[in-house]
N, C-alpha and C. Protein backbone atom coordinates (compact mmCIF):
# COMPACT_ATOMS: atom_id res chain seq x y z
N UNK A 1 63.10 122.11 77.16
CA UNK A 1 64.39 121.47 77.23
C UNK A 1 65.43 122.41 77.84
N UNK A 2 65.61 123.66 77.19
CA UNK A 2 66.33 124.84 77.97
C UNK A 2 66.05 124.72 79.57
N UNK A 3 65.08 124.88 80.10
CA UNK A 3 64.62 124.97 81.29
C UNK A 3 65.46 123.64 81.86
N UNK A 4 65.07 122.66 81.82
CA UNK A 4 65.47 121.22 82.20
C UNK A 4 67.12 121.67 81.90
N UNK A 5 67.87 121.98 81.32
CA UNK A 5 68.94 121.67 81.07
C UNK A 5 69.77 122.79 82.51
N UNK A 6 68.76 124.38 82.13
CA UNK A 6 69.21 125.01 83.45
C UNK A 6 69.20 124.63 84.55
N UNK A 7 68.03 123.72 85.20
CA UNK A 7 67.88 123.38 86.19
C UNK A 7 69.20 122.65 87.08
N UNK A 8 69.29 121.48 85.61
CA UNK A 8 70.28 120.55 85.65
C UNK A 8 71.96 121.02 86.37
N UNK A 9 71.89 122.06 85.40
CA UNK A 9 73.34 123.42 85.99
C UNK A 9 73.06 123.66 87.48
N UNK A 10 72.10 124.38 87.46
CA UNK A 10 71.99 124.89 88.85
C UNK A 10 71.86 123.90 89.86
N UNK A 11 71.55 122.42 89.81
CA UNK A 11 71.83 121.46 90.65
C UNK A 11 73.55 121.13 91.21
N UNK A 12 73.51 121.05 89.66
CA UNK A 12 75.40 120.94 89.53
C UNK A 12 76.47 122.14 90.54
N UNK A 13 75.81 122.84 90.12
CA UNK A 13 76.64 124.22 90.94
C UNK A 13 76.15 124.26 92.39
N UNK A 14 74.92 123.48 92.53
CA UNK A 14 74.60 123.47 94.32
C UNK A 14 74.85 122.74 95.40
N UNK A 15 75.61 121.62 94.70
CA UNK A 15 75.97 120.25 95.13
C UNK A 15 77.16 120.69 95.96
N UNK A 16 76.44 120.44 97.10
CA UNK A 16 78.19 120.87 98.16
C UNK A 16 78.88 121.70 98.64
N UNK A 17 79.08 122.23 99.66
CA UNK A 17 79.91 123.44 100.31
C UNK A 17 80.54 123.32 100.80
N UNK A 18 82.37 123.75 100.54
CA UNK A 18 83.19 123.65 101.57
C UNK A 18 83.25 124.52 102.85
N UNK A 19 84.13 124.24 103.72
CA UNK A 19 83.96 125.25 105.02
C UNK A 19 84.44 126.73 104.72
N UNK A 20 84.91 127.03 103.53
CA UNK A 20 85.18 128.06 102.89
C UNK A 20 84.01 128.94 102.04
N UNK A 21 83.61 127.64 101.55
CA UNK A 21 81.64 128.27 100.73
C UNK A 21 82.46 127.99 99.51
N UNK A 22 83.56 127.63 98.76
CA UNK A 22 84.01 127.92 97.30
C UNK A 22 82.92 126.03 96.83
N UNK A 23 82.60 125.85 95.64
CA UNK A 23 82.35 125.09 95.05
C UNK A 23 82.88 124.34 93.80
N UNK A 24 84.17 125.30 93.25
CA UNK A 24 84.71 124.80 92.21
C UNK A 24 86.26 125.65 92.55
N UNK A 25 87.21 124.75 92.00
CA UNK A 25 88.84 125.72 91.81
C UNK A 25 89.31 125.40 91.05
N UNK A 26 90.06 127.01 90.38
CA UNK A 26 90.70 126.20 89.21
C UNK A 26 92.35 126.88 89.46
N UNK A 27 93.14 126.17 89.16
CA UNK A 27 94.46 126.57 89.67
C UNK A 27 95.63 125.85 88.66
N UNK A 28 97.16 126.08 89.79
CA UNK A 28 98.32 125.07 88.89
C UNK A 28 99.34 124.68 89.91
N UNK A 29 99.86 123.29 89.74
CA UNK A 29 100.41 123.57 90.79
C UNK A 29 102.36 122.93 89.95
N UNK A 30 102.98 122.92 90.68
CA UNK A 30 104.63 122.85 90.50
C UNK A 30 105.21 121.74 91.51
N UNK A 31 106.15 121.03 91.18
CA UNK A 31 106.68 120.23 91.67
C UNK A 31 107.83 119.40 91.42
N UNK A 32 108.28 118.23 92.46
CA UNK A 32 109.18 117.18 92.10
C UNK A 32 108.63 116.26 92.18
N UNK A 33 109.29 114.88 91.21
CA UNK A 33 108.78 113.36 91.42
C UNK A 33 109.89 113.30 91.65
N UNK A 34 110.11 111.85 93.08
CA UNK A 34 111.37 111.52 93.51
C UNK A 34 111.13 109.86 93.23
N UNK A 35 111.46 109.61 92.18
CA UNK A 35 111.25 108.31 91.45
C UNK A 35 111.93 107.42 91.76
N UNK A 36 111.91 105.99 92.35
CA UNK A 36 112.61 104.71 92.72
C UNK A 36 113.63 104.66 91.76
N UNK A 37 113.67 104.99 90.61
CA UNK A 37 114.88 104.94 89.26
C UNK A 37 115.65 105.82 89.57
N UNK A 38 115.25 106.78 90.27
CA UNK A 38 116.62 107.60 90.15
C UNK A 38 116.13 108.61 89.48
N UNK A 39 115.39 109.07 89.30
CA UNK A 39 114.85 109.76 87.96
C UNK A 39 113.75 110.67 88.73
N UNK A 40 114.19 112.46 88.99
CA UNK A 40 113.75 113.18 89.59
C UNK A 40 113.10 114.43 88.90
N UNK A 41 112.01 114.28 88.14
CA UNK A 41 112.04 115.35 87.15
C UNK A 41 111.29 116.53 87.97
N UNK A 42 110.59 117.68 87.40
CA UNK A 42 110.24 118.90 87.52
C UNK A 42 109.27 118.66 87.12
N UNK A 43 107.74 118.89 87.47
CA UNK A 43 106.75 119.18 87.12
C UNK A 43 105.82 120.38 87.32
N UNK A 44 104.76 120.84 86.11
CA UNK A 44 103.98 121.58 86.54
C UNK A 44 103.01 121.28 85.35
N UNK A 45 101.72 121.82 86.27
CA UNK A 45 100.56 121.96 85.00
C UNK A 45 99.16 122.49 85.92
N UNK A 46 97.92 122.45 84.92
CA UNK A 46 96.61 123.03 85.73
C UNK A 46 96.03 121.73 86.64
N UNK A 47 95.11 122.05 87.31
CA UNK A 47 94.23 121.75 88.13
C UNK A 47 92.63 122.13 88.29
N UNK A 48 91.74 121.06 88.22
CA UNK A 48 90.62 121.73 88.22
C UNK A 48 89.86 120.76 89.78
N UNK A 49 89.43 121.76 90.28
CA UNK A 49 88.67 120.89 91.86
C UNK A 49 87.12 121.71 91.56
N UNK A 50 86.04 120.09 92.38
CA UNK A 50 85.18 120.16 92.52
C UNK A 50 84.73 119.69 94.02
N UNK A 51 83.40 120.20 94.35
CA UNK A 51 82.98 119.63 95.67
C UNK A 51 81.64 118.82 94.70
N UNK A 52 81.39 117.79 95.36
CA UNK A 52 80.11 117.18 94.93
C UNK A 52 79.36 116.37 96.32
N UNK A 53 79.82 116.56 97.37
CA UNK A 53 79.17 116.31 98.37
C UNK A 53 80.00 117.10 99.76
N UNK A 54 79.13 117.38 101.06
CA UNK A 54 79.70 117.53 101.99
C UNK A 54 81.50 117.34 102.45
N UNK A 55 82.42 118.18 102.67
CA UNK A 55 83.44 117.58 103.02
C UNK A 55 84.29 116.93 101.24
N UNK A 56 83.76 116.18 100.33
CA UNK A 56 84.27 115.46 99.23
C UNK A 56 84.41 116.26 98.17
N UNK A 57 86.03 116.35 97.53
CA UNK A 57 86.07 117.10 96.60
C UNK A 57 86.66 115.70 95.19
N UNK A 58 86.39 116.42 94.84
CA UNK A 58 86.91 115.56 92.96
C UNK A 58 87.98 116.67 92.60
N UNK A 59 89.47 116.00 92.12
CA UNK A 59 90.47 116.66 92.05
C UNK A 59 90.75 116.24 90.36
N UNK A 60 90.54 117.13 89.26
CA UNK A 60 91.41 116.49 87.99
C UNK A 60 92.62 117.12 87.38
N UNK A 61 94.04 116.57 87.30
CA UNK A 61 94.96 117.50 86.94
C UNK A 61 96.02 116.82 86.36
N UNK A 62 96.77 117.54 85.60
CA UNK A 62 97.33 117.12 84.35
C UNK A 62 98.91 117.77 85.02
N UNK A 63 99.65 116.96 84.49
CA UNK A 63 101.29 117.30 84.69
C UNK A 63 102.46 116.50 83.58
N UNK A 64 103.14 117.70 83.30
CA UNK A 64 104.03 117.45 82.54
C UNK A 64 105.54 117.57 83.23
N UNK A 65 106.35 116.29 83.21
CA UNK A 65 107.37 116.16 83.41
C UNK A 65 108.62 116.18 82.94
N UNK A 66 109.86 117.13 83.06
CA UNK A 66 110.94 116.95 82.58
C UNK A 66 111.80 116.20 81.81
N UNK A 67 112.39 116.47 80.88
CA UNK A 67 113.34 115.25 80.37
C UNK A 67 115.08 115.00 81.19
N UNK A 68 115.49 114.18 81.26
CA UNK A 68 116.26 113.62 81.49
C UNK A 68 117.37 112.55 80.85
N UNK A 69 118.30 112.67 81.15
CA UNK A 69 119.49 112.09 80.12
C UNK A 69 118.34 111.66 79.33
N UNK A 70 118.74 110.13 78.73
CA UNK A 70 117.91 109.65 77.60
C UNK A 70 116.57 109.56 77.88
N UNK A 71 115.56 109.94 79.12
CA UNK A 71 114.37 109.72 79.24
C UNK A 71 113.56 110.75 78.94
N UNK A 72 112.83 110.59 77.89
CA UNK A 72 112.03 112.10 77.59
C UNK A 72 111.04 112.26 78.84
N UNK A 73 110.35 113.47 78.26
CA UNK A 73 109.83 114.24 79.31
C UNK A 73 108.12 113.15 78.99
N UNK A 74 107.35 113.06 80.48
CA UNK A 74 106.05 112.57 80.13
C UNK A 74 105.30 113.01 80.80
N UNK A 75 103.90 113.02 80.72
CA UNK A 75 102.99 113.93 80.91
C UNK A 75 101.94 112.59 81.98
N UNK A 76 101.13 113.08 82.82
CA UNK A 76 100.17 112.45 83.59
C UNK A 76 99.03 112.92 84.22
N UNK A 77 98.27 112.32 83.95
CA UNK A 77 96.53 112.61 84.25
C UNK A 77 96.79 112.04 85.75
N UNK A 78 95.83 112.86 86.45
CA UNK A 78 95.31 112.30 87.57
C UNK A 78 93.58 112.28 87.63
N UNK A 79 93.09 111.80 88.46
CA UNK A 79 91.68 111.89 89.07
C UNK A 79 91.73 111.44 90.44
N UNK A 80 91.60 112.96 91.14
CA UNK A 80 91.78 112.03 92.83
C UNK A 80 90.61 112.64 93.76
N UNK A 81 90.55 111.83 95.09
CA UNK A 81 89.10 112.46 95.58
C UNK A 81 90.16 112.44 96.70
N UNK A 82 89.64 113.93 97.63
CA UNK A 82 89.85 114.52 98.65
C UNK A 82 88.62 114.43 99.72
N UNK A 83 89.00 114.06 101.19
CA UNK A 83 88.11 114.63 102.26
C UNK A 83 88.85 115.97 102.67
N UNK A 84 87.93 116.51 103.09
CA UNK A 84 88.14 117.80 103.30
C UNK A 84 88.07 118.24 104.71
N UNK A 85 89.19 118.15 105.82
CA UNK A 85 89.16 118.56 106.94
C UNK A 85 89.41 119.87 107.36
N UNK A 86 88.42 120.49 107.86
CA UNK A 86 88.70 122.58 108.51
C UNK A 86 89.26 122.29 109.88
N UNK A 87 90.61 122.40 109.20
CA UNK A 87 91.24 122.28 110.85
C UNK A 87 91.42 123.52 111.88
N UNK A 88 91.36 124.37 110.96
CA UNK A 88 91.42 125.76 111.83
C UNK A 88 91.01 127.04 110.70
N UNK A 89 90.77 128.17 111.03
CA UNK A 89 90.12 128.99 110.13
C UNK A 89 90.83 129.34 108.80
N UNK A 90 90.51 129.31 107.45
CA UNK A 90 91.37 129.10 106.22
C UNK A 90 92.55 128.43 106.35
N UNK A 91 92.57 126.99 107.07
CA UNK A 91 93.53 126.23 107.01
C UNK A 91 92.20 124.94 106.72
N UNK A 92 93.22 124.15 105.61
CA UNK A 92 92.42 122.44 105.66
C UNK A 92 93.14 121.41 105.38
N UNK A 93 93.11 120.50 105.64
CA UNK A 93 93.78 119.29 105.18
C UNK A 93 93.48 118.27 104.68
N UNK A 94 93.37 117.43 103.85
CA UNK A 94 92.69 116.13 103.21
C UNK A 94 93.87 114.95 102.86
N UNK A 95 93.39 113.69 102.91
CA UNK A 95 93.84 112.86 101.98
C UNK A 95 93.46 112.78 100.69
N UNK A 96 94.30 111.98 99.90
CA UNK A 96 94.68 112.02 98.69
C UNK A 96 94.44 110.88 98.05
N UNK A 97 93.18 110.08 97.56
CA UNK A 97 93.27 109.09 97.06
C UNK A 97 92.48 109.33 95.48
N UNK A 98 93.14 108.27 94.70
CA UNK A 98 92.81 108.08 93.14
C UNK A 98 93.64 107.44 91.99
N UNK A 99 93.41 107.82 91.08
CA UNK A 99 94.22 107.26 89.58
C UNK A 99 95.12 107.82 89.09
N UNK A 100 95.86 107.74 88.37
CA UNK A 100 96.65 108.33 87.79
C UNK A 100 97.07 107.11 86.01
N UNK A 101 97.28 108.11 85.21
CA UNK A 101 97.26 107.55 83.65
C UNK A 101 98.61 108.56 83.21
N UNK A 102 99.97 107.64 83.07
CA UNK A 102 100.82 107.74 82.65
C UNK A 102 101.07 107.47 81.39
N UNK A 103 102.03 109.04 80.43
CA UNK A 103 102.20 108.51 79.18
C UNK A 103 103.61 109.20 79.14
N UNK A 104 104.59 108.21 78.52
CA UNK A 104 105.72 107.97 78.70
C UNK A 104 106.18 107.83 77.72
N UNK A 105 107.69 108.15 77.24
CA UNK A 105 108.82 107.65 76.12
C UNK A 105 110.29 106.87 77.51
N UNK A 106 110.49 106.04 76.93
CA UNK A 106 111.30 105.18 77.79
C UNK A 106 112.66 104.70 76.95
N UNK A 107 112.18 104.24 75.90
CA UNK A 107 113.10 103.42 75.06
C UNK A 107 114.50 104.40 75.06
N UNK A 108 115.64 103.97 74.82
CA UNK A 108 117.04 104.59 74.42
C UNK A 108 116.72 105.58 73.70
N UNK A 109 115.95 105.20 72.61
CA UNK A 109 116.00 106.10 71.15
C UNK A 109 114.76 107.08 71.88
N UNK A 110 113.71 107.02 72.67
CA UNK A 110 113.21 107.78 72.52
C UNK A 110 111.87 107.29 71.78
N UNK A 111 111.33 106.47 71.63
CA UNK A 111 110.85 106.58 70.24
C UNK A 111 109.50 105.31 70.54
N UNK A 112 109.52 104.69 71.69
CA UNK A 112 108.24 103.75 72.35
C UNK A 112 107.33 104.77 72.97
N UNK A 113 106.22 105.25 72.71
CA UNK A 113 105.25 105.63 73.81
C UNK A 113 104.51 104.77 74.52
N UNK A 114 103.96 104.96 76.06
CA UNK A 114 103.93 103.75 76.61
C UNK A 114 102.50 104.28 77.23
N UNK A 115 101.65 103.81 77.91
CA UNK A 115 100.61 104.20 78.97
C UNK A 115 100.14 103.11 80.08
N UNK A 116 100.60 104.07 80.91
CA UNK A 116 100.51 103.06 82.25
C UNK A 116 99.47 103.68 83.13
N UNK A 117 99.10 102.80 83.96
CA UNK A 117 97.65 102.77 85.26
C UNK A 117 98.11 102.43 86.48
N UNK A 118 97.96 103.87 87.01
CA UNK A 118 98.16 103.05 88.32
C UNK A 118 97.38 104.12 89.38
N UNK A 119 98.24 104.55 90.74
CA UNK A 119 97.06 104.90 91.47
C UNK A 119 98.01 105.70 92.27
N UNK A 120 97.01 106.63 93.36
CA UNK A 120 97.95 108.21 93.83
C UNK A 120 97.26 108.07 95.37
N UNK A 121 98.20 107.93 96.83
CA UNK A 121 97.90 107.84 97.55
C UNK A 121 98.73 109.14 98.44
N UNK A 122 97.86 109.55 99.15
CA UNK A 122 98.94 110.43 100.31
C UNK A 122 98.01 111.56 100.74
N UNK A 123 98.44 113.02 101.11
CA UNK A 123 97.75 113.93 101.61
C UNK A 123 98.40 115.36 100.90
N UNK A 124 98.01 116.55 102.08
CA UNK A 124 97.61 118.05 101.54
C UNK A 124 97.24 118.43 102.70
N UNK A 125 97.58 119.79 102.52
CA UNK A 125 96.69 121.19 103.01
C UNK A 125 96.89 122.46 102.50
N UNK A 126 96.15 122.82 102.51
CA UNK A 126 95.68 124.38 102.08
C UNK A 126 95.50 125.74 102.95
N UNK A 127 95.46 126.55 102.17
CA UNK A 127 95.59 127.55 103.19
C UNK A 127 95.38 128.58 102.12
N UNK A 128 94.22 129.35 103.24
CA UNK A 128 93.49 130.56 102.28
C UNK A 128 94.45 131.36 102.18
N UNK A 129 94.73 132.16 101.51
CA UNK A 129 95.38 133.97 101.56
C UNK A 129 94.62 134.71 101.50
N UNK A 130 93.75 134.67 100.62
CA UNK A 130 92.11 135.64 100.54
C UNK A 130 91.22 134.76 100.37
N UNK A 131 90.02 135.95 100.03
CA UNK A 131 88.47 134.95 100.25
C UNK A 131 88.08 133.84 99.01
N UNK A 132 88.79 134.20 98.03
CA UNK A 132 89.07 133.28 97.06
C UNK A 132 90.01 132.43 96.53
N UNK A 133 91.28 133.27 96.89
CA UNK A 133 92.51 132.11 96.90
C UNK A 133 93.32 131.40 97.63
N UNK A 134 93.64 130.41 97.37
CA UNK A 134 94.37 129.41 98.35
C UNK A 134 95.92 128.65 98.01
N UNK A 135 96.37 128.30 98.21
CA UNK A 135 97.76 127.65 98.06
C UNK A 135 97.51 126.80 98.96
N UNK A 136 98.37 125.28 97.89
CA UNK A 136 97.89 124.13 98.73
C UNK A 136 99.47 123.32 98.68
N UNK A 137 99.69 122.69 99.61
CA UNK A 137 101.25 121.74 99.78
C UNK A 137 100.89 120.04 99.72
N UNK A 138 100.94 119.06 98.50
CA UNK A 138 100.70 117.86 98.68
C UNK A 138 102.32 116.99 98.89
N UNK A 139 101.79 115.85 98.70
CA UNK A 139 102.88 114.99 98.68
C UNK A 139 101.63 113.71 98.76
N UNK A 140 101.84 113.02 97.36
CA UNK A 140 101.33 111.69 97.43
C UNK A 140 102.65 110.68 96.94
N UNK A 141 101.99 109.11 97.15
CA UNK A 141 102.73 108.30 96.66
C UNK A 141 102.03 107.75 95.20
N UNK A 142 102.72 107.76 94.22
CA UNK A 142 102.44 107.45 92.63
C UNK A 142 103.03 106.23 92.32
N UNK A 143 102.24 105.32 92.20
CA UNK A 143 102.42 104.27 91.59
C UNK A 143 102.01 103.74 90.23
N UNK A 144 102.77 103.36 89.13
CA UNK A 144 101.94 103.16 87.66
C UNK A 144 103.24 102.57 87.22
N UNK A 145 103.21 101.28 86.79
CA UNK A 145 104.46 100.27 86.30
C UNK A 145 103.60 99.38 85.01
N UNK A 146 104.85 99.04 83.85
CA UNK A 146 104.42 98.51 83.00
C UNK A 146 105.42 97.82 82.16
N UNK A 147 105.73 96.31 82.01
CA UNK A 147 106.84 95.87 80.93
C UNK A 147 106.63 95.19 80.14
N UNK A 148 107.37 95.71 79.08
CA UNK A 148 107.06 95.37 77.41
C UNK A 148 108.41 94.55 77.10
N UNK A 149 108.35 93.95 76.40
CA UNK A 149 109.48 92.97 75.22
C UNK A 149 109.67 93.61 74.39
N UNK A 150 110.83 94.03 74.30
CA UNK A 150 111.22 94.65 72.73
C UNK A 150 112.88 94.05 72.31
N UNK A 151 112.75 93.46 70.76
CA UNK A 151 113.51 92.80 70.40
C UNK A 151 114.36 92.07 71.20
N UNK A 152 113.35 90.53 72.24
CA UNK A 152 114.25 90.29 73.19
C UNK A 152 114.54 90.74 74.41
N UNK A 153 114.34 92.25 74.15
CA UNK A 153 114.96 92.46 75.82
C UNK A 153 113.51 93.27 77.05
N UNK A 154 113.45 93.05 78.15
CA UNK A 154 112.88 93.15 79.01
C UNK A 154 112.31 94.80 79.49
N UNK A 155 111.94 95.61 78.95
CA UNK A 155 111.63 97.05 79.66
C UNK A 155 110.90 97.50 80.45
N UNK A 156 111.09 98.06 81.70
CA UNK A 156 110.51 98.13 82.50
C UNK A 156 109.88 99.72 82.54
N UNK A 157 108.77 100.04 82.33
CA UNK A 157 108.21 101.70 82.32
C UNK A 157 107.90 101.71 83.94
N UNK A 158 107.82 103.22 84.54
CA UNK A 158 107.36 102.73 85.57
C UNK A 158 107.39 104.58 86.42
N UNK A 159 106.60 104.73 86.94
CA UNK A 159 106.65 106.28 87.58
C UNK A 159 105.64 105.84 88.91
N UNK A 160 106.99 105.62 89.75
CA UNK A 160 107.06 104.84 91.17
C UNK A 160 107.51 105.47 92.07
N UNK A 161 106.83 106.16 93.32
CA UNK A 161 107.66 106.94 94.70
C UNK A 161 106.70 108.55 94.42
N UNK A 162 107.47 108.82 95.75
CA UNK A 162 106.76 110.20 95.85
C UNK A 162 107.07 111.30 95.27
N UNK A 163 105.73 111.96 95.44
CA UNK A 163 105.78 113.55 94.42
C UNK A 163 105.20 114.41 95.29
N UNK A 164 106.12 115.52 95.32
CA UNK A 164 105.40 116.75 96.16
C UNK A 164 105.19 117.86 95.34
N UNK A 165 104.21 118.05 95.88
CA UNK A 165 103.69 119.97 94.62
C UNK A 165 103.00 120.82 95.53
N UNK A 166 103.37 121.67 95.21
CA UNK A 166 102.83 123.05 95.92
C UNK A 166 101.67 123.59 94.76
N UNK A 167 100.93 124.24 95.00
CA UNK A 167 100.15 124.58 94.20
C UNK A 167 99.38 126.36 94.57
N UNK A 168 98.69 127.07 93.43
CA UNK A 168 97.93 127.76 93.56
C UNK A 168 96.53 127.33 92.89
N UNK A 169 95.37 128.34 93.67
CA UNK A 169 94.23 127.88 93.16
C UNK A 169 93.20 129.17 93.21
N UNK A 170 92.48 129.61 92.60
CA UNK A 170 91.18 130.33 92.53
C UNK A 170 89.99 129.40 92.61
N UNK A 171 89.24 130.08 93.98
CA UNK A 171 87.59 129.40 93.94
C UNK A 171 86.51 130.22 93.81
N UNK A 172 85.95 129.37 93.38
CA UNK A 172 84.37 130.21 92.65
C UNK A 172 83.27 128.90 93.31
């Protein structure tokens, strides 16, 4: 079973090479959401990237957002898949497509948590500094809307428009 289970790893870890040779990154990146509401918070958090085929990476990363007058601060999952274009030597660029799982406080008081679905479109590029690290510049469009009834009145949740983040990353 040991054996079988190593094997299993070492498949996992062989699956895929970027034009760089890295197979996994783990990093963080920083940013703004420039939200249709008006509502521009600060974000940052980790990042974890995978390659699992030629060119295709699997992106999973977590961000926590600022509070604002009465809108607390909320946090969001992504899962996004990248193609991976070598446009020139430690330079790359990809699009940006996937999910995103919003969790939110909205209400006046503060005091509704909400979770919304929606989806992350746009692009990136990267750029080596050394043989292992990279810094990457996105900007997708985030869409995830959701309205609830509360006592009567109409609420609209919603983390809508673009977000740009700069990021760092280590690959292994």
């Amino acid at each position: 079973m040991k054996k079988l289970l190593l094997i299993a790893a070492l498949m996992l870890v062989s699956i895929g090479v970027s034009a760089q040779g890295e197979q996994f990154a783990i990093g963080g990146n920083v940013g703004v959401g420039v939200y249709k509401n008006s509502y521009s918070p600060f974000g940052f958090g980790p990042k974890f990237q995978f390659y699992f085929a030629d060119h295709w990476r699997g992106e999973a990363s977590f961000t926590y957002w600022s509070k604002k007058d009465n809108f607390g601060g909320f946090m969001d999952f992504n899962g996004n898949v990248h193609y991976v274009f070598n446009v020139a030597d430690k330079v790359n660029l990809y699009p940006i497509g996937g999910i995103t799982v919003v969790s939110t406080h909205s209400l006046p008081a503060g005091q509704d948590n909400q979770t919304l679905i929606g989806f992350n479109l746009g692009g990136g590029a990267e750029f080596y500094i050394a043989s292992h690290l990279k810094l990457n510049l996105d900007i997708k469009y985030q869409y995830a809307q959701k309205e609830k009834t509360y006592n009567g009145f109409i609420y609209r949740y919603e983390a809508e428009g673009p977000v740009f983040q700069a990021g760092v990353a280590y690959c292994f």
